[in-house]
Protein backbone atom coordinates (compact mmCIF):
# COMPACT_ATOMS: atom_id res chain seq x y z
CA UNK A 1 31.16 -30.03 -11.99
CA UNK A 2 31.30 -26.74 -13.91
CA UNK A 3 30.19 -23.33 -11.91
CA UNK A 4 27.83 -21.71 -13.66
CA UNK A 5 27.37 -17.70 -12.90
CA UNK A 6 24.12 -15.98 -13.09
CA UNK A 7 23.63 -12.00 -14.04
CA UNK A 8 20.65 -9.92 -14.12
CA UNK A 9 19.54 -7.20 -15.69
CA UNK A 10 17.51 -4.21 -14.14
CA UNK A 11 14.26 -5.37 -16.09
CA UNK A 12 14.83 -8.42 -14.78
CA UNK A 13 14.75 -7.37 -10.86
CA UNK A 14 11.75 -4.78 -11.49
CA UNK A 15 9.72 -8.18 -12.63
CA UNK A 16 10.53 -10.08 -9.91
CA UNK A 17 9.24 -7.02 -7.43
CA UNK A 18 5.99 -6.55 -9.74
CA UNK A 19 5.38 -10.16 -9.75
CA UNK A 20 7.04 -12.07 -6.65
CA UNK A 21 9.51 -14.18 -7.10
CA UNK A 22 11.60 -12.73 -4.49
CA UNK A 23 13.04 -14.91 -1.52
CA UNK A 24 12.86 -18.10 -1.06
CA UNK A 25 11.48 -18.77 -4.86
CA UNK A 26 14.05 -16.40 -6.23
CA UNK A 27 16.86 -18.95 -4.22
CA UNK A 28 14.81 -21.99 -5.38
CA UNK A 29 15.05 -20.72 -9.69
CA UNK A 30 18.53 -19.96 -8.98
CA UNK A 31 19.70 -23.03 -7.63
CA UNK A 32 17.88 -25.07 -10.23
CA UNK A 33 19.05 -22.96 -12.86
CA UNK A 34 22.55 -23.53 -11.54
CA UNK A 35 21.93 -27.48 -11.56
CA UNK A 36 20.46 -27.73 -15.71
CA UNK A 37 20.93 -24.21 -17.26
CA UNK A 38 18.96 -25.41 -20.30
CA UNK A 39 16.08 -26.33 -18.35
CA UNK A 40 14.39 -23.87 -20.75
CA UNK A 41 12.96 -24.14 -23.93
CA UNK A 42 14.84 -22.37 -26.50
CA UNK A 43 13.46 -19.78 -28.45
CA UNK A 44 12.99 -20.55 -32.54
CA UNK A 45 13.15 -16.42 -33.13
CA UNK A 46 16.84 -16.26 -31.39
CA UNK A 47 18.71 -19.43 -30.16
CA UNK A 48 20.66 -17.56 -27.61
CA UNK A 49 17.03 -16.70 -25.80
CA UNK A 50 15.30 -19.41 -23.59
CA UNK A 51 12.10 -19.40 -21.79
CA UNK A 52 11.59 -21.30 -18.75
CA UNK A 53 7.86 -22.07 -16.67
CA UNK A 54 8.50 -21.21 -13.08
CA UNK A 55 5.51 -21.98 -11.10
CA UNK A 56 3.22 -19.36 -12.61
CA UNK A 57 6.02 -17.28 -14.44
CA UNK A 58 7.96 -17.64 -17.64
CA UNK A 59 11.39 -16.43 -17.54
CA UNK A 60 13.63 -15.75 -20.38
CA UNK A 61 17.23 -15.91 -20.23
CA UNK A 62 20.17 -15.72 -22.41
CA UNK A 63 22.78 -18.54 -22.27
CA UNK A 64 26.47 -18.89 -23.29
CA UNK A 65 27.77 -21.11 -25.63
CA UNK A 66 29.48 -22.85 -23.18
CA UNK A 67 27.02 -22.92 -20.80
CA UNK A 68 28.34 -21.42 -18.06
CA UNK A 69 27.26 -18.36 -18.21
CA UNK A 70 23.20 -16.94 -17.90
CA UNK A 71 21.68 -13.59 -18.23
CA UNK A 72 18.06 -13.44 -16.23
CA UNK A 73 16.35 -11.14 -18.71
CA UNK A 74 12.56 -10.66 -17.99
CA UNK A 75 9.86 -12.61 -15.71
CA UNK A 76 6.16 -12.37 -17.07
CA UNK A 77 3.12 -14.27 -15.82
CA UNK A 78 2.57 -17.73 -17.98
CA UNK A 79 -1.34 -16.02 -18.05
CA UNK A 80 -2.31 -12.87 -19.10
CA UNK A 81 -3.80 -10.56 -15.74
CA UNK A 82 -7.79 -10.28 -15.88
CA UNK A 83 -7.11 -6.75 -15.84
CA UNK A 84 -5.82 -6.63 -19.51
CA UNK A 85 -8.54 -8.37 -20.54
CA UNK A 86 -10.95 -5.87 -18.73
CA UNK A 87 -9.25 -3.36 -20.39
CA UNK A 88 -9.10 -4.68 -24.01
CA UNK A 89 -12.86 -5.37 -23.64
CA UNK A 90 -14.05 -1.79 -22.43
CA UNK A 91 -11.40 -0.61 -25.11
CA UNK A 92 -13.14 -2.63 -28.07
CA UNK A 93 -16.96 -1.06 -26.15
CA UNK A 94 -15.51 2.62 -26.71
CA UNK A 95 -14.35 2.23 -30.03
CA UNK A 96 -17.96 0.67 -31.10
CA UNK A 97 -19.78 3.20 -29.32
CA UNK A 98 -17.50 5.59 -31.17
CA UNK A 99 -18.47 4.02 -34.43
CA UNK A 100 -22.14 4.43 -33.74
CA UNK A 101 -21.84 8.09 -32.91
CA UNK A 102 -20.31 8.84 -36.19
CA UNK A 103 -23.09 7.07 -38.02
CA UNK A 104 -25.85 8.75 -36.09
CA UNK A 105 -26.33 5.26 -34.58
């Protein structure tokens, strides 16, 4: 069996503090990563980019051609946070109330 070796970059280990996969779920992606590196689906937009559902995450990665080499790239939430949504809504109220005020509404 072929050893595969695992990087990250900086964005990657900010996303894993913002959204926790640290400890023993970090060691758990890793390990299964190690065992089927194209566990992933790869990405139409760039072949060398694959995304990969972690529990509640996606996590993109760039593999080698061989295979034996990964880049951890980024770790997002599969679902948008109810924030955002929050936000876009009360966004979309201000700029119909702003609407209004210009037509004397």
């Amino acid at each position: 069996m072929y050893e595969v070796e695992i990087g990250e970059t900086e964005r990657f280990r900010l996303d894993c503090g913002l959204y926790g996969l640290e400890a023993e779920r970090y060691e758990q992606a890793l390990r299964i990563l190690r065992s089927d590196p194209v566990i992933g689906k790869q990405r139409a937009d760039s072949p060398a980019l694959w995304d990969w559902s972690f529990r509640s995450l996606r996590i993109t990665y760039a593999l080698s051609d061989q295979i034996d080499r990964i880049v951890l790239l980024r770790v997002v939430p599969l679902e948008a946070p109810v924030a955002r949504l929050i936000q876009a809504a009360l966004k979309a109220i201000r700029t119909i109330n702003d609407v209004k005020r210009l037509f004397g509404l």
